[in-house]
N, C-alpha and C. Protein backbone atom coordinates (compact mmCIF):
# COMPACT_ATOMS: atom_id res chain seq x y z
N UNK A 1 0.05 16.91 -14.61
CA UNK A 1 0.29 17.22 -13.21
C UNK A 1 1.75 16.88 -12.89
N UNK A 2 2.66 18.08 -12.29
CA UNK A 2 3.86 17.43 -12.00
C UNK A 2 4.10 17.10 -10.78
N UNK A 3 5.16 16.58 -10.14
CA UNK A 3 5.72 15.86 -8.70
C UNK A 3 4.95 16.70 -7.95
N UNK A 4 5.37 17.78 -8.18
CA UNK A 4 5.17 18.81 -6.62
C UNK A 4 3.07 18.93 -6.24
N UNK A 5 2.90 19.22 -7.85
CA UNK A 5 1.05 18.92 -7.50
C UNK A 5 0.43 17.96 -6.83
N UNK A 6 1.16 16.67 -7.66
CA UNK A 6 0.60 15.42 -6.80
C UNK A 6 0.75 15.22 -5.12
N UNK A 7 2.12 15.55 -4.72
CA UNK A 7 2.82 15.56 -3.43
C UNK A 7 1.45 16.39 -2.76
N UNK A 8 1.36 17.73 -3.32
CA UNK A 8 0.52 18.33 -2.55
C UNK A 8 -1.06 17.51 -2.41
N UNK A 9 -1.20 17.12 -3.55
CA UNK A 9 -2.67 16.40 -3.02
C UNK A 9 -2.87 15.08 -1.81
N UNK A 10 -1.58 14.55 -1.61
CA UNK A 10 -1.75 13.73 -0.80
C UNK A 10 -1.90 13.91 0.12
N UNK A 11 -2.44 13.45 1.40
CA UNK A 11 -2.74 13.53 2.81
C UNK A 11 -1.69 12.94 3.42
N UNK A 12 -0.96 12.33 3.35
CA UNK A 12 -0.48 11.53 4.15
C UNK A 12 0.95 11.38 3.67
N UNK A 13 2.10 11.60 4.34
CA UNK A 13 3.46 11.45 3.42
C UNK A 13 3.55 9.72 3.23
N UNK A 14 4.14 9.51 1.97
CA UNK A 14 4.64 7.96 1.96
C UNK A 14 6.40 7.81 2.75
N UNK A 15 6.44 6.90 3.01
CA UNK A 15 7.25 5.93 3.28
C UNK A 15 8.07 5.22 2.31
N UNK A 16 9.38 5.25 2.00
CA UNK A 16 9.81 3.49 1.79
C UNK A 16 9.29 2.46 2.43
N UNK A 17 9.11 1.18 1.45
CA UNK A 17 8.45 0.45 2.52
C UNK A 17 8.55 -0.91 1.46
N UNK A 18 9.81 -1.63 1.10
CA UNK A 18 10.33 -1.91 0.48
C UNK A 18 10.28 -3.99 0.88
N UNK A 19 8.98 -4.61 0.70
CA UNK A 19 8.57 -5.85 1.32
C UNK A 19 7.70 -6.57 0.25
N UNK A 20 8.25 -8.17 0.65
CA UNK A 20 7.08 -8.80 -0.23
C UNK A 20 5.85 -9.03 0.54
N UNK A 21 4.60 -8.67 -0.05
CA UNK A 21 3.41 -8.99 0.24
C UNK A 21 2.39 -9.87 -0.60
N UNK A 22 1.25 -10.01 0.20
CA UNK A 22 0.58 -11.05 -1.02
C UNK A 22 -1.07 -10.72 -0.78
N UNK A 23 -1.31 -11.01 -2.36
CA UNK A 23 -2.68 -10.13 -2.36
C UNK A 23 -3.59 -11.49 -2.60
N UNK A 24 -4.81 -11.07 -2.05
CA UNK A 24 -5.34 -12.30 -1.88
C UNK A 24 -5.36 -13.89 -1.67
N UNK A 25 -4.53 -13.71 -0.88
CA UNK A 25 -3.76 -15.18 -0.64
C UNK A 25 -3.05 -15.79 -1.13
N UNK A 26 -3.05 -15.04 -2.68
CA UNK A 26 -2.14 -15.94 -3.76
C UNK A 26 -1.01 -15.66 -4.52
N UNK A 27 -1.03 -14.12 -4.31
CA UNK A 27 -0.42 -13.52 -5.50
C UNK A 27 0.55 -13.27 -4.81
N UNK A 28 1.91 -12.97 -5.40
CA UNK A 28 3.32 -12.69 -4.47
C UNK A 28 3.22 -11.06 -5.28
N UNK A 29 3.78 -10.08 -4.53
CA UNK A 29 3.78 -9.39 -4.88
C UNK A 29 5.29 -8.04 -4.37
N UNK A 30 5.50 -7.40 -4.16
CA UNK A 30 6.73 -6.33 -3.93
C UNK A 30 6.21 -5.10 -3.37
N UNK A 31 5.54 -3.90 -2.15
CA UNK A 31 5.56 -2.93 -2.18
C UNK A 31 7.31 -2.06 -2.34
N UNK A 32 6.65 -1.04 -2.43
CA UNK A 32 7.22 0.51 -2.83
C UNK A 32 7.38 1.44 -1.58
N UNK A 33 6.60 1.61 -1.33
CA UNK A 33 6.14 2.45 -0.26
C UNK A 33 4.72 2.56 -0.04
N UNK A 34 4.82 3.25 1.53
CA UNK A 34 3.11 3.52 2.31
C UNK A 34 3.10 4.51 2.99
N UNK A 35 2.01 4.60 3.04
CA UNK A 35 1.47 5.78 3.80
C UNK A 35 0.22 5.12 4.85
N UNK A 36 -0.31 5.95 5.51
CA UNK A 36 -1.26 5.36 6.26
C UNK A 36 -2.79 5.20 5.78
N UNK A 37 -2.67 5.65 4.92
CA UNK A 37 -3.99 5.26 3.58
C UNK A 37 -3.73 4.00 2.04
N UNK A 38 -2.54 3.95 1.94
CA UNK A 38 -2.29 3.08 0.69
C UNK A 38 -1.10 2.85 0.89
N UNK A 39 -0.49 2.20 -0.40
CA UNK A 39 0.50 1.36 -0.49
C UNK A 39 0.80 1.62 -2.12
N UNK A 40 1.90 1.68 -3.06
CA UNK A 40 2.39 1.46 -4.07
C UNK A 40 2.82 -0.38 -4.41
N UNK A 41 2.45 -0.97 -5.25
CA UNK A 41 2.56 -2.08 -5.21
C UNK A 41 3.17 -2.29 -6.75
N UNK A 42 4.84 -3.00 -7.03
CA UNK A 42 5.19 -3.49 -8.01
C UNK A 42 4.64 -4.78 -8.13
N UNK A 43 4.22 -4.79 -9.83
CA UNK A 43 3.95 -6.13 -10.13
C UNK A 43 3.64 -5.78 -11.59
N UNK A 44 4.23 -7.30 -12.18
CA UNK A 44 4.05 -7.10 -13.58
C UNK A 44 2.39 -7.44 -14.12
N UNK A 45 1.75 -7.50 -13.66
CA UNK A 45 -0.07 -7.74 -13.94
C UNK A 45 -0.55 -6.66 -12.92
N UNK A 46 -0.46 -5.77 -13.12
CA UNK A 46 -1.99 -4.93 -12.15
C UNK A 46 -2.91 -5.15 -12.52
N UNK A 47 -3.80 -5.52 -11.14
CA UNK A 47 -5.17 -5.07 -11.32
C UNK A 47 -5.93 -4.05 -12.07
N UNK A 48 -7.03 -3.89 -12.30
CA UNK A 48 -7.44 -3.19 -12.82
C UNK A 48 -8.19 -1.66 -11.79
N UNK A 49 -8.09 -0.37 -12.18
CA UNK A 49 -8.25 0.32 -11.17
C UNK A 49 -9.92 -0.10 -10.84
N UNK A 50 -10.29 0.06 -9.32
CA UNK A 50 -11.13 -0.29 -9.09
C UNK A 50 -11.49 -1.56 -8.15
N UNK A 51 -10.64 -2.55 -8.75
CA UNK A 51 -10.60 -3.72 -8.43
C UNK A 51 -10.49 -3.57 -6.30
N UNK A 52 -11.27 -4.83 -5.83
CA UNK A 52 -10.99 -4.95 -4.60
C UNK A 52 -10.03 -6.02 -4.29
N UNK A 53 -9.06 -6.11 -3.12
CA UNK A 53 -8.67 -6.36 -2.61
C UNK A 53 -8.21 -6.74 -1.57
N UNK A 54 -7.46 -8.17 -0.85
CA UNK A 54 -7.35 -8.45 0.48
C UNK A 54 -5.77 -8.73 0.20
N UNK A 55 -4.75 -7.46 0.80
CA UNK A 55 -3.35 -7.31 1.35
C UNK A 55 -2.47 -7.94 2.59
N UNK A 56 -1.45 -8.74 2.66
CA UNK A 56 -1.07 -9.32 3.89
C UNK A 56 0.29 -8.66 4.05
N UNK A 57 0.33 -8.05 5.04
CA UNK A 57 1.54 -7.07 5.05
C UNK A 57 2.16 -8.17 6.41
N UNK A 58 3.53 -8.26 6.38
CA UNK A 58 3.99 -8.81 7.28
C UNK A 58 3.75 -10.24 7.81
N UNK A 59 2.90 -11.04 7.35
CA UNK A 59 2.08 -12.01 7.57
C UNK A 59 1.10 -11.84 8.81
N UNK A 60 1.29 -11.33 9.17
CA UNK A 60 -0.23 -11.22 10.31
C UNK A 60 -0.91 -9.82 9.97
N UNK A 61 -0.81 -9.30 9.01
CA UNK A 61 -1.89 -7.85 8.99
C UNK A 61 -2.20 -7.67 7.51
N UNK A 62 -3.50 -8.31 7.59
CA UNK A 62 -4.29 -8.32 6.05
C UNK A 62 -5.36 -7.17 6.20
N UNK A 63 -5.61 -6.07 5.06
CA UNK A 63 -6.25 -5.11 5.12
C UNK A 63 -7.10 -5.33 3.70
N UNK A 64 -8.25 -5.23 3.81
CA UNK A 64 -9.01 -4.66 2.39
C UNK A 64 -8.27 -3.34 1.96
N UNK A 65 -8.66 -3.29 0.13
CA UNK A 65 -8.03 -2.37 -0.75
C UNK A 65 -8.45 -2.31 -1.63
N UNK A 66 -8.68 -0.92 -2.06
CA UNK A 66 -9.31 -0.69 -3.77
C UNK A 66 -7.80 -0.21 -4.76
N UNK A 67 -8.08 -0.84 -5.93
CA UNK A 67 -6.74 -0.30 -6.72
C UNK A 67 -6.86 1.26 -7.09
N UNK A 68 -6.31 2.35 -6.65
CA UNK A 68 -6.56 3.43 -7.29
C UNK A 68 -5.73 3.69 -8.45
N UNK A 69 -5.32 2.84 -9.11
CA UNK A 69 -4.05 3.58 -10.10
C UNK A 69 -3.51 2.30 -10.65
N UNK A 70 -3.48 1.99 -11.84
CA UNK A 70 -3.04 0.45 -12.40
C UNK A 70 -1.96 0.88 -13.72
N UNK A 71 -0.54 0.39 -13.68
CA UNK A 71 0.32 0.92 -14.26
C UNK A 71 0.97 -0.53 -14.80
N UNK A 72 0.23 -1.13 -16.07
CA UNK A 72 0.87 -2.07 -17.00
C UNK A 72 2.18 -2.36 -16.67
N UNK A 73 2.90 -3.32 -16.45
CA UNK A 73 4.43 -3.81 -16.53
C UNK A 73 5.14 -2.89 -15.11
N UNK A 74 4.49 -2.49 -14.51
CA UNK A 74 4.98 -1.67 -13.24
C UNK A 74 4.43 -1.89 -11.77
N UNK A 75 3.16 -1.85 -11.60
CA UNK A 75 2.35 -1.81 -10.46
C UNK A 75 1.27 -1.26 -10.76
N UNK A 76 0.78 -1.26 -9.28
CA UNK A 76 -0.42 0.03 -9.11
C UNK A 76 -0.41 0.48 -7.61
N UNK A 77 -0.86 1.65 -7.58
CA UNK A 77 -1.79 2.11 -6.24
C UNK A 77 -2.64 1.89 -5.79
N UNK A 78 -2.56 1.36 -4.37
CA UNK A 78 -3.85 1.09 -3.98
C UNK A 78 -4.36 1.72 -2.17
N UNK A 79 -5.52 1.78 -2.46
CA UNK A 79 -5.98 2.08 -1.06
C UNK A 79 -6.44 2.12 -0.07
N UNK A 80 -6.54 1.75 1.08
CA UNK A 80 -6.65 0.66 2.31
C UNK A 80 -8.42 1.18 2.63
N UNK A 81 -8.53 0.60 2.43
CA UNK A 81 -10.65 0.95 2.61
C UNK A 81 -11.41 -0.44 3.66
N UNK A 82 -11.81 0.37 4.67
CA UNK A 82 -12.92 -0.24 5.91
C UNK A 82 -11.69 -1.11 6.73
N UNK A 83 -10.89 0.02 7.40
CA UNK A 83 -10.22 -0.74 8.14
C UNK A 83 -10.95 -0.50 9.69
N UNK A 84 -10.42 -1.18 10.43
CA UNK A 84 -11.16 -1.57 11.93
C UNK A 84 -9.95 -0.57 12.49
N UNK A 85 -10.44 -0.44 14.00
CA UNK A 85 -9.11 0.46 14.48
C UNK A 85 -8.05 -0.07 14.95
N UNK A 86 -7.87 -1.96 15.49
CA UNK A 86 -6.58 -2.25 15.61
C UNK A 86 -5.71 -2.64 13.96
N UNK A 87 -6.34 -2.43 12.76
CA UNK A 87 -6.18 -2.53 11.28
C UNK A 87 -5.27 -0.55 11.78
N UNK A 88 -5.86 0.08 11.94
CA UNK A 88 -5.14 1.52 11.41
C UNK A 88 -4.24 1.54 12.51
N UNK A 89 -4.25 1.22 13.56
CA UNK A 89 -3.06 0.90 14.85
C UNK A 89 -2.06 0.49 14.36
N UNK A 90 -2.05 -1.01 13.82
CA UNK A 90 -0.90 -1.16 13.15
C UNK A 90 -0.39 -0.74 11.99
N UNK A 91 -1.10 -0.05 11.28
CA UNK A 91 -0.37 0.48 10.02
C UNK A 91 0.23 1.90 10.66
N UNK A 92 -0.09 2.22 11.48
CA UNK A 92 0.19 3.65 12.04
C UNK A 92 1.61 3.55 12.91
N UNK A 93 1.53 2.07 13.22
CA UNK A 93 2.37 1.76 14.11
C UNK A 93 3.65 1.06 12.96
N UNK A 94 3.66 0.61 12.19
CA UNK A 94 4.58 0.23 11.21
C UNK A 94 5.61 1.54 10.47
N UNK A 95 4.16 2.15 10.33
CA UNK A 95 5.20 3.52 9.53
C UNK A 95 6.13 4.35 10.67
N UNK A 96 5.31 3.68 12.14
CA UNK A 96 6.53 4.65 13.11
C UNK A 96 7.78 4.15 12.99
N UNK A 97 7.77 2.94 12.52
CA UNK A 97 9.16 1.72 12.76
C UNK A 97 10.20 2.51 11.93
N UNK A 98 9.14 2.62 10.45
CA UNK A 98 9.96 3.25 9.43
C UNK A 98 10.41 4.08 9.76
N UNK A 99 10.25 5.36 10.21
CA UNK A 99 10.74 6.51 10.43
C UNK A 99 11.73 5.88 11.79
N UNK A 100 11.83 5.56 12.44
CA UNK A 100 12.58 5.46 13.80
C UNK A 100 13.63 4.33 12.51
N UNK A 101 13.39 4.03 11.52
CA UNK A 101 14.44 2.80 11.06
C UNK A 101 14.67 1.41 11.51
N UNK A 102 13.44 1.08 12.43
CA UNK A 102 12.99 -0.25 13.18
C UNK A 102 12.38 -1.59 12.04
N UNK A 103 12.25 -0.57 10.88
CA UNK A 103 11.09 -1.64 9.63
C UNK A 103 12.02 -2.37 9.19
């Protein structure tokens, strides 16, 4: 599958979004970019795809996450699953920052 296929399958455009976060309370970690469904996450240990997850973006906005995509010595993808609606408010509201250049 090349760039342009994948691009098309996504719903949602990503973002730069270039922050340390931490996954389950413990782990330090680096995003990539987001979208309003997932997040790209550098790290030299990915999870395994599948795996669940609890994300703290910013320090006050922790979201559950399933890994969709686990890339040895790089990262993985992951994707924001059973969020509440002030949970998709602010992620909706973050990526506006991005685009306005407020992030």
């Amino acid at each position: 599958m090349d760039n342009q296929e994948q691009k098309e399958r996504r719903q949602y455009e990503r973002y730069p979004f270039r922050e340390d976060i931490l996954i389950d309370s413990t782990k330090q970690a680096y995003s990539q970019n987001i979208c309003e469904d997932g997040m790209f996450v550098s790290t030299l240990h990915p999870l395994k795809k599948g795996s669940v997850i609890h994300v703290t973006i910013h320090s006050n906005l922790t979201v559950k996450a399933e890994v969709s995509n686990s890339y040895p010595g790089i990262g993985m993808g992951i994707e924001f699953i059973d969020l509440n609606f002030d949970q998709t408010r602010q992620i909706k509201q973050l990526i506006e920052d991005i685009k306005l250049g407020d992030s």
